[in-house]
C-alpha atoms as a PDB file:
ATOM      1  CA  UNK A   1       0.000   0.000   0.000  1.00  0.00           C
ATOM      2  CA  UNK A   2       1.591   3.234  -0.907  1.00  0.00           C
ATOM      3  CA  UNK A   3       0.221   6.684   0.889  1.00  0.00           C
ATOM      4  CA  UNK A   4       0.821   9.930  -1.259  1.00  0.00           C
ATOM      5  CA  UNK A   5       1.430  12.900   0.995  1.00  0.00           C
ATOM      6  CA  UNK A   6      -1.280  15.449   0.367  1.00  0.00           C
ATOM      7  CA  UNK A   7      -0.827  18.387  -2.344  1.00  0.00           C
ATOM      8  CA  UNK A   8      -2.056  21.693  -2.687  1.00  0.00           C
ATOM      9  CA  UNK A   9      -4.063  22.379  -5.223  1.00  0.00           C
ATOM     10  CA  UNK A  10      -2.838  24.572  -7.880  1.00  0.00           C
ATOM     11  CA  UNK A  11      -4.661  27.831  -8.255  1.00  0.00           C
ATOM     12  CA  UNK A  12      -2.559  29.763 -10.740  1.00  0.00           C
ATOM     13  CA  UNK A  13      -4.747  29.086 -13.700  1.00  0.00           C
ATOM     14  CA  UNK A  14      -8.506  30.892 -12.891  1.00  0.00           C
ATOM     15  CA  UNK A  15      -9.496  28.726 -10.133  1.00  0.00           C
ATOM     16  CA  UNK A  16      -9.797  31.506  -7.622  1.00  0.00           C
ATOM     17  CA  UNK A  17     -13.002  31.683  -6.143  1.00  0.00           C
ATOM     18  CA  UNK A  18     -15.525  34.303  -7.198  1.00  0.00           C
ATOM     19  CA  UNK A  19     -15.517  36.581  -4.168  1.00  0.00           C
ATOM     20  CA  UNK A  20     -11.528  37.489  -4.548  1.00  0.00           C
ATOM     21  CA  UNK A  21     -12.606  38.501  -8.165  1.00  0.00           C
ATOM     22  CA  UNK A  22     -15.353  40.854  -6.830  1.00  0.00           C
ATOM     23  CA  UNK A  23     -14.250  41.774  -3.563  1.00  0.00           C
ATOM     24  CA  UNK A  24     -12.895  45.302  -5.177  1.00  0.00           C
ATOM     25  CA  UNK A  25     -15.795  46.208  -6.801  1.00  0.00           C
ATOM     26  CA  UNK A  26     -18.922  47.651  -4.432  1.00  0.00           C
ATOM     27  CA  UNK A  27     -22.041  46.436  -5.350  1.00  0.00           C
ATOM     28  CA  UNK A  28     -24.894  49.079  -5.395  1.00  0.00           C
ATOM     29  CA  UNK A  29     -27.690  49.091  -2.237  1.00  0.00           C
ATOM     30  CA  UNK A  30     -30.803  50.742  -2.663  1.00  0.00           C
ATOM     31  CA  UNK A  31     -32.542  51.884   0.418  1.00  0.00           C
ATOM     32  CA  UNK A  32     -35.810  49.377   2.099  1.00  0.00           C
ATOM     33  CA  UNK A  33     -38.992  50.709   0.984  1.00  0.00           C
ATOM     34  CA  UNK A  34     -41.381  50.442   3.843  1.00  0.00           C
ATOM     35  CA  UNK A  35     -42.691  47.058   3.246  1.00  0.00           C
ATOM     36  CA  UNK A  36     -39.042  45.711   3.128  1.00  0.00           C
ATOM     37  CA  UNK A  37     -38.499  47.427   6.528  1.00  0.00           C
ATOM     38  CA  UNK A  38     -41.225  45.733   8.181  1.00  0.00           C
ATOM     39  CA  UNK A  39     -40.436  42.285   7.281  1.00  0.00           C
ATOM     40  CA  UNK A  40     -37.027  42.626   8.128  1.00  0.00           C
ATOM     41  CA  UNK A  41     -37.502  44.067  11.499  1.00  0.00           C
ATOM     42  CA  UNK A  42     -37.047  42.696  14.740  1.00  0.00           C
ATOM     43  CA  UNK A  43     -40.468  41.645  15.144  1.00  0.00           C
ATOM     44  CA  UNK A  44     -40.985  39.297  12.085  1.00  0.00           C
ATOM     45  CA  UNK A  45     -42.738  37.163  14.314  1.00  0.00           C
ATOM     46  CA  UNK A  46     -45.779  39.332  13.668  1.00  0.00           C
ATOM     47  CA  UNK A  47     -45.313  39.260   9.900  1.00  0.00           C
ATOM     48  CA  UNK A  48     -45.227  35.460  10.531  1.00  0.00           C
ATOM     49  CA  UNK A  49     -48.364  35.193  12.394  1.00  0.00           C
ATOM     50  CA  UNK A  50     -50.175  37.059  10.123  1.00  0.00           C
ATOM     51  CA  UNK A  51     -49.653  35.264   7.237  1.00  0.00           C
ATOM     52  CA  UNK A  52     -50.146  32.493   8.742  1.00  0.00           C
ATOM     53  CA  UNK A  53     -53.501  33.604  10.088  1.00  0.00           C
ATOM     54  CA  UNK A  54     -54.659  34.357   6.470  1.00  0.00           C
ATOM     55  CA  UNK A  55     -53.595  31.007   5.606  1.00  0.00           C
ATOM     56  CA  UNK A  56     -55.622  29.583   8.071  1.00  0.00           C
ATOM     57  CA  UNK A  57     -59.060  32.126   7.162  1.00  0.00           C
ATOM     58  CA  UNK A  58     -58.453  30.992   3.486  1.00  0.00           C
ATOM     59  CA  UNK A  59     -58.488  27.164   4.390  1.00  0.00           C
ATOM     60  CA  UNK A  60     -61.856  27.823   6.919  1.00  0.00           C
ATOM     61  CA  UNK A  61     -63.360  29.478   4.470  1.00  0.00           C
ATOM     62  CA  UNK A  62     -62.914  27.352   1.599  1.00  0.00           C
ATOM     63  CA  UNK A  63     -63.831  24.129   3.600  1.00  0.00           C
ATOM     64  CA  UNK A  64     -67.227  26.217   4.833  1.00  0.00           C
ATOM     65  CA  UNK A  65     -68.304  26.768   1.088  1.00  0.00           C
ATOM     66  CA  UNK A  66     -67.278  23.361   0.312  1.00  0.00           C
ATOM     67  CA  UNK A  67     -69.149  22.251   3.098  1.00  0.00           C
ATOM     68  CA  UNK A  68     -72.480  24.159   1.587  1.00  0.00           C
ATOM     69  CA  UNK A  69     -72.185  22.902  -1.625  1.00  0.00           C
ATOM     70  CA  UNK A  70     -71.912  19.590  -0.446  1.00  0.00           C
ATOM     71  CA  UNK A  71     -74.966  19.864   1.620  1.00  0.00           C
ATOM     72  CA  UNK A  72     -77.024  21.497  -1.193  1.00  0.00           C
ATOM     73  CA  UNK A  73     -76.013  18.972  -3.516  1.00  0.00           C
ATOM     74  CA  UNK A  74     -77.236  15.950  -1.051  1.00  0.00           C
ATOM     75  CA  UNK A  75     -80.399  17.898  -0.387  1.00  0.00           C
ATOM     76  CA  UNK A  76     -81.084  17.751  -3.864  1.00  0.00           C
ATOM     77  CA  UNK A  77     -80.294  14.483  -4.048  1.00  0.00           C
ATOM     78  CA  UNK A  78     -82.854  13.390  -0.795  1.00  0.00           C
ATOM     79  CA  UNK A  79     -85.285  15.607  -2.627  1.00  0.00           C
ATOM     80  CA  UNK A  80     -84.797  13.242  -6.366  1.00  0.00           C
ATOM     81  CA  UNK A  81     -84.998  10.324  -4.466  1.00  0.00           C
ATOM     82  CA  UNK A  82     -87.928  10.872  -2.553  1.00  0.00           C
ATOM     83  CA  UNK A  83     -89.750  12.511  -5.747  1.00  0.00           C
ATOM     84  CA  UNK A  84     -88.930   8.945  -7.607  1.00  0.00           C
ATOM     85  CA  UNK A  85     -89.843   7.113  -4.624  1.00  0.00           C
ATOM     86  CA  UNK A  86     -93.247   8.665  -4.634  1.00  0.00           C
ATOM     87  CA  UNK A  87     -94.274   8.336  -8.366  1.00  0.00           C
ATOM     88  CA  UNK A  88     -95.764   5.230  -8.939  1.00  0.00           C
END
């Protein structure tokens, strides 16, 4: 078994990483517009709950009118039964 003593790799060719390339330039920062500085406050736990709260409205209310339509529909269905039950 032979063990090969470990060698540096060889960076003289363009295998520098990215960020020594662009460390010299500055890269342009536009100021938070007031939306941006809400959600990156301290208190994103709000911004959290709230979305999460409309998350949770949207899903109630979608299963409620689901829940309707499903309950018209097998009311109309009780009422074709019964009207084919009762014609002779």
């Amino acid at each position: 078994m032979i063990i090969h003593s470990i060698q540096e790799a060889d960076t003289t060719y363009g295998a520098t990483p990215y960020d020594s390339v662009w460390t010299a330039q500055e890269v342009p920062v536009q100021q938070p517009d007031a939306l941006e500085r809400t959600m990156l406050a301290q208190d994103k736990l709000y911004v959290v709950l709230a979305v999460v709260l409309i998350i949770w409205i949207g899903l109630a209310a979608f299963i409620y009118r689901t829940d309707r339509k499903i309950d018209r529909l097998e009311r109309k269905l009780d009422a074709r039964i019964s009207d084919e039950d009762a014609s002779p």
